[in-house]
C-alpha atoms as a PDB file:
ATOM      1  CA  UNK A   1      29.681  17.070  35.596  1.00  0.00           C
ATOM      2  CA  UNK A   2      27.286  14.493  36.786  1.00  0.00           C
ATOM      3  CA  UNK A   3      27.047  11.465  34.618  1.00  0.00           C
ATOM      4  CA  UNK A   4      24.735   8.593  34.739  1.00  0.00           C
ATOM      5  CA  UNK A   5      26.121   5.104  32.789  1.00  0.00           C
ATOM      6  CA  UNK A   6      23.251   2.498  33.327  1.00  0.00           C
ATOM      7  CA  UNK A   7      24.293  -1.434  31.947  1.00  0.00           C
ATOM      8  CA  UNK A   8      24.621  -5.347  33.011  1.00  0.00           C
ATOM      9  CA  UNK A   9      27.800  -7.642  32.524  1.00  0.00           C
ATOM     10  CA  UNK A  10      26.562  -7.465  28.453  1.00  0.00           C
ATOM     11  CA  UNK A  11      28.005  -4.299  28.512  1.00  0.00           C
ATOM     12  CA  UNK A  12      30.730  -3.689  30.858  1.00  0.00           C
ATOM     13  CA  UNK A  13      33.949  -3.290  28.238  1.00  0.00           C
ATOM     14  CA  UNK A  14      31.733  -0.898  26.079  1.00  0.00           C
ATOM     15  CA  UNK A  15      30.601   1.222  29.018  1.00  0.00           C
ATOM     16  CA  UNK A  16      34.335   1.092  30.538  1.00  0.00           C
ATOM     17  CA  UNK A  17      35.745   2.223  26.756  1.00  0.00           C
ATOM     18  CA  UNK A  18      33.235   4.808  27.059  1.00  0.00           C
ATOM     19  CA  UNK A  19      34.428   6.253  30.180  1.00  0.00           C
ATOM     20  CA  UNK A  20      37.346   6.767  28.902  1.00  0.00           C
ATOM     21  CA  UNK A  21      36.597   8.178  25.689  1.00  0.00           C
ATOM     22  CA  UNK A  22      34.640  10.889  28.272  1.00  0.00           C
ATOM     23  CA  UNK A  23      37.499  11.624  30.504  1.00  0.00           C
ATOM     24  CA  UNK A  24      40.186  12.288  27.361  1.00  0.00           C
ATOM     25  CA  UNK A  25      38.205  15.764  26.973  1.00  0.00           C
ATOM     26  CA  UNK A  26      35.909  16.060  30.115  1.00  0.00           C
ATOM     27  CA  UNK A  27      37.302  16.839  33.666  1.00  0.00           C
ATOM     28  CA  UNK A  28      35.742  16.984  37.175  1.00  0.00           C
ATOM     29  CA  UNK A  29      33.718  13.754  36.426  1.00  0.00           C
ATOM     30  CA  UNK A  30      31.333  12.453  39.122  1.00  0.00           C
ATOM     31  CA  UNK A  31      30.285   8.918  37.586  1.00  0.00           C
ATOM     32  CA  UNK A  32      27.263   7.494  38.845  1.00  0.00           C
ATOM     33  CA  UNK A  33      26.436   3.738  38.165  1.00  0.00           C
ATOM     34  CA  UNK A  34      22.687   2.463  38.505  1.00  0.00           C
ATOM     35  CA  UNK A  35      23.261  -1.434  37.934  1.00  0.00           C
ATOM     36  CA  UNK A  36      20.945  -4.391  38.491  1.00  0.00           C
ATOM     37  CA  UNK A  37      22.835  -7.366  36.968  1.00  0.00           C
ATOM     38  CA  UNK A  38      26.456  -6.879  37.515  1.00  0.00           C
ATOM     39  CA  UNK A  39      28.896  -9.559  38.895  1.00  0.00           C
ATOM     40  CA  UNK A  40      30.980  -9.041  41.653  1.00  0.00           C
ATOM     41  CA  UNK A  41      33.793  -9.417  39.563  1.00  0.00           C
ATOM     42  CA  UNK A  42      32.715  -6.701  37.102  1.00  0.00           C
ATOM     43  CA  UNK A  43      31.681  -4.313  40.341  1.00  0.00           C
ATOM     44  CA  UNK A  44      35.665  -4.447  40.867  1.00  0.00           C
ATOM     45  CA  UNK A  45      36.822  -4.168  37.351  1.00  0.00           C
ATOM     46  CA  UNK A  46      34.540  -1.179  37.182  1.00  0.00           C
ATOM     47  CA  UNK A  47      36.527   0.502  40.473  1.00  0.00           C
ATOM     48  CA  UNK A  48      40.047  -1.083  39.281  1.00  0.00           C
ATOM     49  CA  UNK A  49      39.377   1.145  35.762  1.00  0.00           C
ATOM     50  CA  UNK A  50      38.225   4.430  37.113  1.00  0.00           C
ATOM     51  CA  UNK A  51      41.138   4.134  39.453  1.00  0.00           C
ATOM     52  CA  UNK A  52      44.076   3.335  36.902  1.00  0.00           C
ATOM     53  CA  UNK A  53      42.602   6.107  34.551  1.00  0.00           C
ATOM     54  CA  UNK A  54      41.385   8.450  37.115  1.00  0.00           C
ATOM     55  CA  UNK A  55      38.718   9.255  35.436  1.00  0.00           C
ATOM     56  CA  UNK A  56      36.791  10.386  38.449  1.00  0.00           C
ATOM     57  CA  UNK A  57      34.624   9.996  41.532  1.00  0.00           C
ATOM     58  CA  UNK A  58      32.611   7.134  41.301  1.00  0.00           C
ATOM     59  CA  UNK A  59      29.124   6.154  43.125  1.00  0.00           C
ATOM     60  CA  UNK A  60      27.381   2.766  42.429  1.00  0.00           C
ATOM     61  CA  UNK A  61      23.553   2.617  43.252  1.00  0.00           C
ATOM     62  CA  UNK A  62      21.877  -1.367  43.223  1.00  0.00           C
ATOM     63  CA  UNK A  63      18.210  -1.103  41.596  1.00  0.00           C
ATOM     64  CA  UNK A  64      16.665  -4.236  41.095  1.00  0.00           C
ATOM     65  CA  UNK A  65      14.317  -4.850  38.063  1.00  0.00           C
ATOM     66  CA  UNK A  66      12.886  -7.945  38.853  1.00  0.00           C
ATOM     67  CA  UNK A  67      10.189  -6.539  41.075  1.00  0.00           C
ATOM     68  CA  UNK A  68       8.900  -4.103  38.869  1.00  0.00           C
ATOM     69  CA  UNK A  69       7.138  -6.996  36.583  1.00  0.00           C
ATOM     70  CA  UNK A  70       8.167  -5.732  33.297  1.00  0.00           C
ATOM     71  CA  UNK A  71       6.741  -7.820  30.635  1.00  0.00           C
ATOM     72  CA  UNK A  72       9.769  -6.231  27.926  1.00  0.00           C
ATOM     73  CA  UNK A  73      10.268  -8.448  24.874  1.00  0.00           C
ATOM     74  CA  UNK A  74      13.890  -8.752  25.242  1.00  0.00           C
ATOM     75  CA  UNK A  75      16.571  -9.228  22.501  1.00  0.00           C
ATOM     76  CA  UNK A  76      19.888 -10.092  23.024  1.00  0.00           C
ATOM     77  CA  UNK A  77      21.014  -6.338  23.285  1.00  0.00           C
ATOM     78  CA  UNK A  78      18.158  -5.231  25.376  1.00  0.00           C
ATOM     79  CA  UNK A  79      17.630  -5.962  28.684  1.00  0.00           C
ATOM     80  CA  UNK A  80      14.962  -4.358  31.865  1.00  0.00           C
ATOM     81  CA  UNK A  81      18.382  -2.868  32.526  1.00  0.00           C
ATOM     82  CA  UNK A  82      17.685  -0.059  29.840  1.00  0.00           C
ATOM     83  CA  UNK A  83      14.742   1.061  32.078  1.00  0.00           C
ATOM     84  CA  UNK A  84      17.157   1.989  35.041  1.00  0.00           C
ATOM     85  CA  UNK A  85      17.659   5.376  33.745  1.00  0.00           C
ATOM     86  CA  UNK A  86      14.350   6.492  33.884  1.00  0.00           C
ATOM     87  CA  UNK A  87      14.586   5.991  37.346  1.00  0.00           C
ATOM     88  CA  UNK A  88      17.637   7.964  38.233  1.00  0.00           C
ATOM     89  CA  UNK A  89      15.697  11.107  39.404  1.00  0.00           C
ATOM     90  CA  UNK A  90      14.260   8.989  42.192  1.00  0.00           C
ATOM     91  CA  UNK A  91      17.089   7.268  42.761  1.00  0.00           C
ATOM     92  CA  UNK A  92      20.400   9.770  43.047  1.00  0.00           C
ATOM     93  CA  UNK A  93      20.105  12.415  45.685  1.00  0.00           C
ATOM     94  CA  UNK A  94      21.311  15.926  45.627  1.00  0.00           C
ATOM     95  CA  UNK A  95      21.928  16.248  41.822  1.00  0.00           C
ATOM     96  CA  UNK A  96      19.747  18.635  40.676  1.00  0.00           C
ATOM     97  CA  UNK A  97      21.396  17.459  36.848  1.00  0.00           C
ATOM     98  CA  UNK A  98      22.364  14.803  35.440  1.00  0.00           C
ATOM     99  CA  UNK A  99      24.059  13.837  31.987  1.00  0.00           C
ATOM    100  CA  UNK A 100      23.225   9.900  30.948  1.00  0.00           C
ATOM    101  CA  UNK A 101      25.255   8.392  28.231  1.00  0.00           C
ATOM    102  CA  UNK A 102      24.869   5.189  26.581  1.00  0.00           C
ATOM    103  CA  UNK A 103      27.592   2.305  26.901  1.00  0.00           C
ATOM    104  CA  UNK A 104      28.038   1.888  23.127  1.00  0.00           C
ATOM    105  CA  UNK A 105      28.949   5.856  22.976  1.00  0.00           C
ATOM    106  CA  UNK A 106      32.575   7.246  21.635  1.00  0.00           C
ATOM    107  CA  UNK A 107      32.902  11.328  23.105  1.00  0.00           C
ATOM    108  CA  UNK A 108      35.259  12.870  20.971  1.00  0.00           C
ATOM    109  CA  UNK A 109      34.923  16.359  23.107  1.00  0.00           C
ATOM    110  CA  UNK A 110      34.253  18.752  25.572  1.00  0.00           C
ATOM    111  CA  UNK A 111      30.711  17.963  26.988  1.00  0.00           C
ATOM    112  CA  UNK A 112      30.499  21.744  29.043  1.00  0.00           C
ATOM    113  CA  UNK A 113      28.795  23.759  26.208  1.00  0.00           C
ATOM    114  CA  UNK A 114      26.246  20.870  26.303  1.00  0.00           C
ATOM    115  CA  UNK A 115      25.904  20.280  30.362  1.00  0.00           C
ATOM    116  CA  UNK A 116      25.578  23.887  31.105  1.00  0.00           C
ATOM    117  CA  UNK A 117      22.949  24.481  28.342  1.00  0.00           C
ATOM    118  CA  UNK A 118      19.480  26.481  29.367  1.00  0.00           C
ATOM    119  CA  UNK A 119      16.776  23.867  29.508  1.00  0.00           C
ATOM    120  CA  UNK A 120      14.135  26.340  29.325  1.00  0.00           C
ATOM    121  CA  UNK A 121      12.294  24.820  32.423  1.00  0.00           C
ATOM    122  CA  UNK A 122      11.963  21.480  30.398  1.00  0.00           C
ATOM    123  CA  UNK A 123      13.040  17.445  31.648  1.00  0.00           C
ATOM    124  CA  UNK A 124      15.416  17.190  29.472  1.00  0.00           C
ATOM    125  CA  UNK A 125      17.297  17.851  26.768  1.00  0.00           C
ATOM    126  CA  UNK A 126      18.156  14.713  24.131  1.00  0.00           C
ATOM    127  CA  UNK A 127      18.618  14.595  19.820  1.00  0.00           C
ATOM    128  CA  UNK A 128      16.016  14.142  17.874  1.00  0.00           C
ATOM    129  CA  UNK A 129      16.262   9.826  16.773  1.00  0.00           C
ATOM    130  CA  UNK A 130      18.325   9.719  13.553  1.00  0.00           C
ATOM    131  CA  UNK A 131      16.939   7.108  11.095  1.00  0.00           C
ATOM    132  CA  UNK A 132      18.223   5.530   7.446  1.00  0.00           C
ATOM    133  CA  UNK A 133      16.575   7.005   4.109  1.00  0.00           C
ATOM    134  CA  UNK A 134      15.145   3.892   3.688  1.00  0.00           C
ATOM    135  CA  UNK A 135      13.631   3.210   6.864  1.00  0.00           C
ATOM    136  CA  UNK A 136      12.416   6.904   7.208  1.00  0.00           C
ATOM    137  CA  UNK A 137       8.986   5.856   7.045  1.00  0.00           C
ATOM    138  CA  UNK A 138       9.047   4.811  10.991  1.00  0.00           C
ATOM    139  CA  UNK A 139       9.227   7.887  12.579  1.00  0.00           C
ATOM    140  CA  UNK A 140       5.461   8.459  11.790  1.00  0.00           C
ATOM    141  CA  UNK A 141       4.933   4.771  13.110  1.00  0.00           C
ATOM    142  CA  UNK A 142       6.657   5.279  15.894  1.00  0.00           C
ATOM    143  CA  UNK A 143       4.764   8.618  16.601  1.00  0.00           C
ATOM    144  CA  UNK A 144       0.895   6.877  15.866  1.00  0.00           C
ATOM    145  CA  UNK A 145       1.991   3.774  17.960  1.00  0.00           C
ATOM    146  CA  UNK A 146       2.477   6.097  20.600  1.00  0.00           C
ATOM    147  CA  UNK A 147      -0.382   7.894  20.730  1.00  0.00           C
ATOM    148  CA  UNK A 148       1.548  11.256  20.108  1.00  0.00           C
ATOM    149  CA  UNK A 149       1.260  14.102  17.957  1.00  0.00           C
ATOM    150  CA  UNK A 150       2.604  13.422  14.424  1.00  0.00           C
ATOM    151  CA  UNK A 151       4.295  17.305  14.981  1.00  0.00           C
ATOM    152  CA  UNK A 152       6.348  15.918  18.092  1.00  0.00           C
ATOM    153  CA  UNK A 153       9.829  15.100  18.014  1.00  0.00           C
ATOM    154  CA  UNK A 154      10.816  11.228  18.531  1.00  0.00           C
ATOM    155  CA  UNK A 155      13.955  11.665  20.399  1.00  0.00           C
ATOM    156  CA  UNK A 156      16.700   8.870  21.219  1.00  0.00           C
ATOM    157  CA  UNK A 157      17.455   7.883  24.454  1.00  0.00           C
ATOM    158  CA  UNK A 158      21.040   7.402  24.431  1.00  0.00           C
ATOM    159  CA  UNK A 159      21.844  11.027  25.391  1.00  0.00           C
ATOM    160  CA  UNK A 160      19.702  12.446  28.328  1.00  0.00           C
ATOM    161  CA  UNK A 161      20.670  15.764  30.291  1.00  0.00           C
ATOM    162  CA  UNK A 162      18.194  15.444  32.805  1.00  0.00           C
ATOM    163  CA  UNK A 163      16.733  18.492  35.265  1.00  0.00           C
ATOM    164  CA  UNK A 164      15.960  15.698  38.107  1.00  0.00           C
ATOM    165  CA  UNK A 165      14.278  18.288  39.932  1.00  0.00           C
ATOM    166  CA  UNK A 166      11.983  19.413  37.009  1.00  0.00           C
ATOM    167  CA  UNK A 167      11.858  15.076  35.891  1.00  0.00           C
ATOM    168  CA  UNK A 168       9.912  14.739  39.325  1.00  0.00           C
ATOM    169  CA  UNK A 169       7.228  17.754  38.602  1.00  0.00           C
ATOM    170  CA  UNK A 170       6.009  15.844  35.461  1.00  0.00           C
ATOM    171  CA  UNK A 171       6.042  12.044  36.278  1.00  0.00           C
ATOM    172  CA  UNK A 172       6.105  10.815  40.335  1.00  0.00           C
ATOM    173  CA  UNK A 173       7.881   7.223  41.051  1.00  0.00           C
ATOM    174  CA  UNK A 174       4.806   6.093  41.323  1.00  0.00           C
ATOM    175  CA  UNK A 175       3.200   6.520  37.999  1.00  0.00           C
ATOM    176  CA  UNK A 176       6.491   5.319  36.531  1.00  0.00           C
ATOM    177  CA  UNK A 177       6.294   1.982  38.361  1.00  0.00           C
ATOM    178  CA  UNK A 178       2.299   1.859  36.631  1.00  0.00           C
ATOM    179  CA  UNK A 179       3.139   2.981  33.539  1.00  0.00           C
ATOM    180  CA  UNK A 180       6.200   0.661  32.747  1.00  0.00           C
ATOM    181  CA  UNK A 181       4.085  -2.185  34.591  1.00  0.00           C
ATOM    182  CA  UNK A 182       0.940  -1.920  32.410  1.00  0.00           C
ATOM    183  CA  UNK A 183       2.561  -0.790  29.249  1.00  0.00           C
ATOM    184  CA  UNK A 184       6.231  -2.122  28.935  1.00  0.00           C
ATOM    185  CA  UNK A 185       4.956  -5.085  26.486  1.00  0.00           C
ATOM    186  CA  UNK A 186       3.781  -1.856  23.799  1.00  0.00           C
ATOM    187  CA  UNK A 187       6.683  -0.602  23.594  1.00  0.00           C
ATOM    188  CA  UNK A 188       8.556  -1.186  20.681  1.00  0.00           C
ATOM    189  CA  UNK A 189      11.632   0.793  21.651  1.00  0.00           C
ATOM    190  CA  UNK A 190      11.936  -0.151  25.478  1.00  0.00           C
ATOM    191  CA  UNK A 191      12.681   2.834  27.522  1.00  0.00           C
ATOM    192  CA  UNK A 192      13.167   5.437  23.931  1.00  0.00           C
ATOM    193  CA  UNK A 193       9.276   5.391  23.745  1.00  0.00           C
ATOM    194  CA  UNK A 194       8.615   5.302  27.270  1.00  0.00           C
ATOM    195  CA  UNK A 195      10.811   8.688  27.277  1.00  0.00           C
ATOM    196  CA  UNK A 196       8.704  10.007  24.379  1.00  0.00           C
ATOM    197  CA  UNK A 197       5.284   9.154  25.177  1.00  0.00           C
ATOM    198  CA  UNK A 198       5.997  10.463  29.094  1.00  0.00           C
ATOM    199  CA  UNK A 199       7.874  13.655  28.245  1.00  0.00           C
ATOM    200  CA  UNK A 200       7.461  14.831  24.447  1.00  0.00           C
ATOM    201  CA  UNK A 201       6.312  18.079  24.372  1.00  0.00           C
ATOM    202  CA  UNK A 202       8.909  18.434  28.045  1.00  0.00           C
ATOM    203  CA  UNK A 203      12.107  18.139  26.235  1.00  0.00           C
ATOM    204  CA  UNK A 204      14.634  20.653  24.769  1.00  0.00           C
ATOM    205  CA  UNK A 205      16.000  18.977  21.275  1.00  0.00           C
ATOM    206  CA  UNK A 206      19.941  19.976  20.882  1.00  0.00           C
ATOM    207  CA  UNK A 207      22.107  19.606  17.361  1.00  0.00           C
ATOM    208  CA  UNK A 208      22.717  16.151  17.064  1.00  0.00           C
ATOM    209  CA  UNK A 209      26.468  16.623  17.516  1.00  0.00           C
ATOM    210  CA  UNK A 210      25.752  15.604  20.657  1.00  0.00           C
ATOM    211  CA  UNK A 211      24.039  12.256  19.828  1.00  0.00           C
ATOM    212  CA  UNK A 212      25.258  11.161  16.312  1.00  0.00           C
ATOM    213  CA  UNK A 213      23.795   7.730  15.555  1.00  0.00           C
ATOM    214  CA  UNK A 214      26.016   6.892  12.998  1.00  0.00           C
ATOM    215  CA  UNK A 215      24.773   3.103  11.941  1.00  0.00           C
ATOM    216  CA  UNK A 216      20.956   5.319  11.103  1.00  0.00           C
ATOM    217  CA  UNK A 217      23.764   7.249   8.269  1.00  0.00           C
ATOM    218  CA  UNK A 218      23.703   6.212   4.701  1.00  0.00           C
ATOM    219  CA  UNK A 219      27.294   4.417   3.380  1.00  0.00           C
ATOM    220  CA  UNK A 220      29.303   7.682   2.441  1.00  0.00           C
ATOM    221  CA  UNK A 221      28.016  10.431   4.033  1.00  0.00           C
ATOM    222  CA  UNK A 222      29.105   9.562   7.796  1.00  0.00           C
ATOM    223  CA  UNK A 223      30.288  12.934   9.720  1.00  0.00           C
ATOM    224  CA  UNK A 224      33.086  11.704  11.608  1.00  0.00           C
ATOM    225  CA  UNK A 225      33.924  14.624  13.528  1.00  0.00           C
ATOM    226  CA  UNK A 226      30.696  14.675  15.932  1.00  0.00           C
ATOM    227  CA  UNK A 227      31.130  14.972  19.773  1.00  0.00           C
ATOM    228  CA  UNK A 228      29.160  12.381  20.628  1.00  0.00           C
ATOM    229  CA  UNK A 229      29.301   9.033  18.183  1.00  0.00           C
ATOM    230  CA  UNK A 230      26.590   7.009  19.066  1.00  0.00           C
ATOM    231  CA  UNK A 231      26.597   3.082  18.036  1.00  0.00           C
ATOM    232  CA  UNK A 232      23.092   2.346  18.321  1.00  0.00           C
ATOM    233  CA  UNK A 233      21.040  -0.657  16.810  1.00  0.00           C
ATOM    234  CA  UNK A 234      22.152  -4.421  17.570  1.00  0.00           C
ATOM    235  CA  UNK A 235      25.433  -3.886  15.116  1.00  0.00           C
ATOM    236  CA  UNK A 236      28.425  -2.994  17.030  1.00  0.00           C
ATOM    237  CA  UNK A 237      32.309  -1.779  15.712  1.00  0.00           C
ATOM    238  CA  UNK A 238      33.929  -4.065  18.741  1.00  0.00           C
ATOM    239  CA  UNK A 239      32.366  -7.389  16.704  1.00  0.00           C
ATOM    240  CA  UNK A 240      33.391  -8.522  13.957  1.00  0.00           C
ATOM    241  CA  UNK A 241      30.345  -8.817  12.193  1.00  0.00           C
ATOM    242  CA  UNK A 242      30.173  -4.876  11.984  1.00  0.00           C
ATOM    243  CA  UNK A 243      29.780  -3.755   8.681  1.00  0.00           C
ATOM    244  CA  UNK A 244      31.260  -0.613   8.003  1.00  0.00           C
ATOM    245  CA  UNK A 245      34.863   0.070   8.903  1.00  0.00           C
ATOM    246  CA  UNK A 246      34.495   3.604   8.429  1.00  0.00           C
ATOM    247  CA  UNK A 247      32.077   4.222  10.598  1.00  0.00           C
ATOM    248  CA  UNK A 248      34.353   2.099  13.297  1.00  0.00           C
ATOM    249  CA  UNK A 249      36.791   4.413  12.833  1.00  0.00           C
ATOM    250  CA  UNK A 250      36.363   6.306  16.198  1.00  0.00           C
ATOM    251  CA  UNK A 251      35.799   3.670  18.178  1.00  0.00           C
ATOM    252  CA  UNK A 252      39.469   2.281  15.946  1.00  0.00           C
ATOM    253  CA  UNK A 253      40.956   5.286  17.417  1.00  0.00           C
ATOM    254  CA  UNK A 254      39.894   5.029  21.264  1.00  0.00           C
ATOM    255  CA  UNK A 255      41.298   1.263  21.168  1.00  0.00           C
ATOM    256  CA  UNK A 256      44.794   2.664  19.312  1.00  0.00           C
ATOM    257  CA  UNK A 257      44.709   5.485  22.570  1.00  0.00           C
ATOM    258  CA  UNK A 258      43.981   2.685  24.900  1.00  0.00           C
ATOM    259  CA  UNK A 259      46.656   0.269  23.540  1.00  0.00           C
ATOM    260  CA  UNK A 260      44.737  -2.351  22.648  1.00  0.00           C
ATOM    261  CA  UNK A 261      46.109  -3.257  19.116  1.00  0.00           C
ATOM    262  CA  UNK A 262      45.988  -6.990  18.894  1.00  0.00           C
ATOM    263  CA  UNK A 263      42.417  -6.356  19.148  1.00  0.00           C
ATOM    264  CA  UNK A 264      42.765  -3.341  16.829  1.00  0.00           C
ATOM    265  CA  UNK A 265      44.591  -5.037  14.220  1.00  0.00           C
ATOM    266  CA  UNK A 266      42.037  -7.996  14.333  1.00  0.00           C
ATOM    267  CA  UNK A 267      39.255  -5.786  13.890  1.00  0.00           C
ATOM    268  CA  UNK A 268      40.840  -3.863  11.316  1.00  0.00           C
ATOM    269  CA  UNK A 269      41.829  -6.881   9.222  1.00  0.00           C
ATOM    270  CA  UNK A 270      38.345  -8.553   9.467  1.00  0.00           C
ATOM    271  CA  UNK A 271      36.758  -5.549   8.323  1.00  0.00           C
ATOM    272  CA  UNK A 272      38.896  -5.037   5.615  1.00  0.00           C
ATOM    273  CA  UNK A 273      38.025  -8.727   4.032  1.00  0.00           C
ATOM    274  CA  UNK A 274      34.403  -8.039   4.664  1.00  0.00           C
ATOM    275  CA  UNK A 275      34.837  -4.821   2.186  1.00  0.00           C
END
């Protein structure tokens, strides 16, 4: 399996923890890196890890963002970085598919049934974006700020199986560059609404077993047993401001598998006195 990990130094222990959540179930693991600000220091860490856990082959592509006069409004969990998936078609040779995966991602199973699924001549295939009961009201904002259809599916971006092949029928290099140049400042949602305004009626929805956003899940009725456990929004189990211990609970178990339990045992105990 191809698989496409996109981040800066913000995000190098998550993406490395996710790695190795991938390889405890997934074999045969080509990793390919797209990476615009990461140290030198990290660029070996990176290599050091995927040796000691052999986790795979790994390729590292340089894409610099700075050029591409994105006007983003950043926050401190969103960088240009999140952009460099979008231009992985372009950008990795002779991969005719690809499988991108967040950094703040736990896989808790065998990715194959997904990777080898029939795209049906589409992009992509992705989850459709899971939101809170009480904040339900913004998928219909999201759609209208976007111009789109308020039918279409608002996916999330944190789990992409890509046809690159297909990708580069529907949107050249080219208009990407224009498009993220002239309308990066509208969008909301960075790179999740450039996906869905650029390919939403070109994108196979899946179960979202394979993209379960479980801080968008009401208190109580978390599925802990999804393939894919996505952390998404700014609140993350490995600080300690995280709210909800139960929903750290696989990210609990990766650390336990990677021996980390000082860090475990903080976590653990913090949460607790938060509850």
């Amino acid at each position: 399996m191809n698989i496409l990990v996109t981040f800066d130094n913000n995000y190098l222990e998550p993406a490395l923890n996710m790695l190795l959540s991938l390889k405890r179930y997934n074999d045969d693991l080509i990793i390919h890196i797209i990476y615009d600000n990461l140290s030198e220091q990290s660029l070996i860490k990176i290599k050091e890890f995927v040796n000691k856990y052999n986790i795979g082959e790994l390729k590292l592509y340089y894409y610099g963002t700075s050029d591409k006069n994105l006007s983003t409004i950043r926050t401190n969990y969103i960088t240009d970085s999140c952009y460099l998936r979008m231009y992985a078609p372009f950008i990795i040779e002779d991969v005719d598919k690809i499988l991108y995966l967040d950094p703040d991602i736990i896989c808790q199973g065998s990715l194959k049934e997904f990777y080898n699924i029939d795209l049906e001549n589409k992009a992509m295939a992705a989850c459709e974006n899971m939101l809170r009961e009480d904040v339900s009201f913004l998928r219909e904002l999201m759609l209208e700020h976007l111009i789109m259809p308020l039918d279409a599916i608002y996916v999330n971006s944190g789990v992409l199986l890509i046809d690159t092949n297909k990708y580069k029928e529907y949107v050249s290099k080219t208009q990407l560059d224009n498009f993220l140049k002239d309308k990066s400042c509208f969008l909301d949602y960075h790179d999740q609404d450039a996906i869905n305004y650029l390919f939403y009626n070109k994108i196979k929805i899946v179960d979202n077993n394979y993209n379960y956003q479980i801080n968008a899940v009401d208190k109580g009725k978390e599925d802990l047993d999804k393939i894919i456990i996505h952390y998404s929004e700014a609140t993350k189990p490995w600080k300690k401001d995280y709210p909800w211990p139960n929903k750290a609970i696989p990210y609990y178990k990766l650390l336990q598998y990677k021996g980390e339990n000082d860090l475990l045992n903080d976590l653990i105990i913090f949460h607790k006195s938060c509850e």
